[in-house]
C-alpha atoms as a PDB file:
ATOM      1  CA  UNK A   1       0.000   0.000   0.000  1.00  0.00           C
ATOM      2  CA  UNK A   2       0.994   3.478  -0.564  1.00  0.00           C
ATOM      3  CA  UNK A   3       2.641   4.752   2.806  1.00  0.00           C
ATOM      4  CA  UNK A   4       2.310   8.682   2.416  1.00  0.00           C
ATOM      5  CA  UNK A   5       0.632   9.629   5.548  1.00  0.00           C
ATOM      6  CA  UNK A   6       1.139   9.195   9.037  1.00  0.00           C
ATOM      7  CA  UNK A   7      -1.865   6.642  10.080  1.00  0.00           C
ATOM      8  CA  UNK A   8      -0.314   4.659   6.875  1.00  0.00           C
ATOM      9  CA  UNK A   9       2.403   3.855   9.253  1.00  0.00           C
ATOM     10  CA  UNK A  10       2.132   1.249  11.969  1.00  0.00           C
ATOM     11  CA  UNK A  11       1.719   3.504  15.473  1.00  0.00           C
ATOM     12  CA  UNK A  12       1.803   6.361  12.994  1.00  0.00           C
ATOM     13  CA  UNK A  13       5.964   6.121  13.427  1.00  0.00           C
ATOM     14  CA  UNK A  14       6.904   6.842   9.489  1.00  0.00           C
ATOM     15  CA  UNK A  15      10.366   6.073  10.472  1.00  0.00           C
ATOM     16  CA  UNK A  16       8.809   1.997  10.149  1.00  0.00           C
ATOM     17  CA  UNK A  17       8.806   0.163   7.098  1.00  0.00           C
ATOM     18  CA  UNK A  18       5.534  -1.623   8.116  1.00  0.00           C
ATOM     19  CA  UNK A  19       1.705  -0.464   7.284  1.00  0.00           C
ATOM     20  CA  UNK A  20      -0.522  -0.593   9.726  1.00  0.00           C
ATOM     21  CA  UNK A  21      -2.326  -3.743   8.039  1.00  0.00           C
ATOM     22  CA  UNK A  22       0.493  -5.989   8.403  1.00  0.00           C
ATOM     23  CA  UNK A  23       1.914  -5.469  11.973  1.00  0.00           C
ATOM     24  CA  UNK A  24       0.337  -6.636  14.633  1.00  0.00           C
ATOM     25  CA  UNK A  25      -0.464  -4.581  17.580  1.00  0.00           C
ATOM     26  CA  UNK A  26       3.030  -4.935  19.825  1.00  0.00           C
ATOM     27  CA  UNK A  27       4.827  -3.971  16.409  1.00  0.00           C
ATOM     28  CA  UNK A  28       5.554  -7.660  15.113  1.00  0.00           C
ATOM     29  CA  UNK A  29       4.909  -7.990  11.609  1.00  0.00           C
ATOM     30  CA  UNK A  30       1.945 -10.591  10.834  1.00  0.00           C
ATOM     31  CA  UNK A  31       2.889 -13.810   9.153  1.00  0.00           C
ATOM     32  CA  UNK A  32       3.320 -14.116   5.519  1.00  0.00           C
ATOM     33  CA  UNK A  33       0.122 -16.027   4.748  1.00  0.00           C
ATOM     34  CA  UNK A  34      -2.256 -13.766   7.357  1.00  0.00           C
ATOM     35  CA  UNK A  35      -0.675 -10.467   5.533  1.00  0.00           C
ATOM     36  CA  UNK A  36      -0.765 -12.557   1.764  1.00  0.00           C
ATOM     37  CA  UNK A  37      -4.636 -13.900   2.448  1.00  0.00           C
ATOM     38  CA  UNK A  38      -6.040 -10.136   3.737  1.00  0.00           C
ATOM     39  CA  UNK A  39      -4.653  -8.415   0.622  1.00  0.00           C
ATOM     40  CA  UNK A  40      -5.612 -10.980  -1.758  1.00  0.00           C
ATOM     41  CA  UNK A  41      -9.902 -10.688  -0.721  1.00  0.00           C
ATOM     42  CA  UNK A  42      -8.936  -6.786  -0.767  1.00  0.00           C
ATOM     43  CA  UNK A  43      -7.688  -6.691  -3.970  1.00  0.00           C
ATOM     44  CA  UNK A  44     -10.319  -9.080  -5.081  1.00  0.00           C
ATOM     45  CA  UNK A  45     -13.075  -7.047  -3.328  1.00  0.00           C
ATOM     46  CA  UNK A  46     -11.327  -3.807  -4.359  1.00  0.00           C
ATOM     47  CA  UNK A  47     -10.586  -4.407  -8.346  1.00  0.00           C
ATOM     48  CA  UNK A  48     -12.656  -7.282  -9.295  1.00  0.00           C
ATOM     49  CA  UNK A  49     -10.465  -9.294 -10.124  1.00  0.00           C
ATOM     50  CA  UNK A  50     -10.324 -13.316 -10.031  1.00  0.00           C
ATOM     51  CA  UNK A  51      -9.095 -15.545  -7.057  1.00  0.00           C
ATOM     52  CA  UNK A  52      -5.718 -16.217  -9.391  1.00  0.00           C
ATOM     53  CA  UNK A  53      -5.209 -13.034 -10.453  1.00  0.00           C
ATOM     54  CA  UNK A  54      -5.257 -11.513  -6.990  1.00  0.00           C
ATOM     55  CA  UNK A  55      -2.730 -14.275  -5.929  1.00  0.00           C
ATOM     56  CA  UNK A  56      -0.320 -13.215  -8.178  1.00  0.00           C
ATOM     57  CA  UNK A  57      -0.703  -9.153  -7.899  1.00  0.00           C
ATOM     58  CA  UNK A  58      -0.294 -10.286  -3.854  1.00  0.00           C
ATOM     59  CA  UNK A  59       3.238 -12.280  -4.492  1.00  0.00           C
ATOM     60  CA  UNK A  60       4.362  -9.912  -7.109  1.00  0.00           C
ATOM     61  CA  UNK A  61       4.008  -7.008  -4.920  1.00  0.00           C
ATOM     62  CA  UNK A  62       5.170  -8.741  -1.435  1.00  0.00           C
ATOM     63  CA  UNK A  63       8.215 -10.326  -3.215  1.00  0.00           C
ATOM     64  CA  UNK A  64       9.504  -6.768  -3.591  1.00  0.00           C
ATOM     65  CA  UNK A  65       9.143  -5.858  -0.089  1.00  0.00           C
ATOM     66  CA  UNK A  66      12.110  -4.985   1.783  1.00  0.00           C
ATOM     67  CA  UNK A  67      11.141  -7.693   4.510  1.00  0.00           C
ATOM     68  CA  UNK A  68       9.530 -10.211   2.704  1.00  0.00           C
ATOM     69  CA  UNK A  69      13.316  -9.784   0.143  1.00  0.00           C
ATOM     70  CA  UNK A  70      14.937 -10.738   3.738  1.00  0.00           C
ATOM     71  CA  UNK A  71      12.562 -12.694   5.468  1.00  0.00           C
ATOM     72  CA  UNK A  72      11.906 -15.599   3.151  1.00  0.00           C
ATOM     73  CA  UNK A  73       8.361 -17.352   3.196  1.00  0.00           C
ATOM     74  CA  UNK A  74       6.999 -20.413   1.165  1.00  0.00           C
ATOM     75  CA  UNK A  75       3.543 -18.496   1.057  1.00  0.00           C
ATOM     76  CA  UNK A  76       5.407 -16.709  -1.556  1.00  0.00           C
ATOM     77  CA  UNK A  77       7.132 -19.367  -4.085  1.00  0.00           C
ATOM     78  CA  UNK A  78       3.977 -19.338  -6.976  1.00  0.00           C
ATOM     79  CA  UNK A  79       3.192 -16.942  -9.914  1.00  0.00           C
ATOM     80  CA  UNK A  80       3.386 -13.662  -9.675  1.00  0.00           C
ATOM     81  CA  UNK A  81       1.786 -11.044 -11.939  1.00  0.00           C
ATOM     82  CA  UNK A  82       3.148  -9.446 -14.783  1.00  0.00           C
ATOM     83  CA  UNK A  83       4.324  -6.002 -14.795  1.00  0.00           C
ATOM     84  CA  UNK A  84       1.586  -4.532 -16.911  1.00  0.00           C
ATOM     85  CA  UNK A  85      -1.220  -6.589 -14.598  1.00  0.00           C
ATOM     86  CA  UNK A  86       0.002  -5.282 -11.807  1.00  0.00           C
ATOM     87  CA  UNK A  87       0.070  -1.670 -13.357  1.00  0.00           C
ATOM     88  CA  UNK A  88      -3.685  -2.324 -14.294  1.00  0.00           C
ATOM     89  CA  UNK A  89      -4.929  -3.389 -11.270  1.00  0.00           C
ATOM     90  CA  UNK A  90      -3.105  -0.355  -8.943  1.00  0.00           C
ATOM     91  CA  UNK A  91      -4.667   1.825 -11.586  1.00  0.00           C
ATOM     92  CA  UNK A  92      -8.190   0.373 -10.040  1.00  0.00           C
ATOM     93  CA  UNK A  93      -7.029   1.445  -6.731  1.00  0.00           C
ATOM     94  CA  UNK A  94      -5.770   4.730  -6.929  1.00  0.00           C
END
């Protein structure tokens, strides 16, 4: 998600790399699937766009994460989206 304002930031702290939808409230970040499943029904919810589809927009973007680039996770080792899907479905968002 874009992190441009304060409450973007967990504990409003924009010195954190973490939104406030994937930490947890003592400042852990949530696990990989909890963080992939939530954006995957919002993306669905928020773009239309299929179960599969979402999956991959989900990977693609968390695989370029700062954490998620040092924190390996299985929940991440599938398809990702390309780069103009991705572009398409952001453009749905914002």
């Amino acid at each position: 998600m874009p992190m441009e304002n304060p409450q973007d930031f967990w504990v409003g702290d924009e010195t954190k790399d973490s939104c406030v939808y994937c930490t947890n409230a003592d400042g852990s970040i949530k696990s990989c699937e909890e963080i992939f499943n939530w954006w995957v029904e919002f993306f669905k919810s928020a773009s239309g766009c299929s179960q599969e589809l979402a999956e991959r927009i989900v990977r693609k973007n968390m695989k370029n994460l700062p954490y998620w680039i040092e924190n390996y996770s299985i929940c991440l080792d599938w398809d990702v989206a390309t780069d103009e899907e991705f572009a398409q479905a952001l453009s749905k968002l914002w």
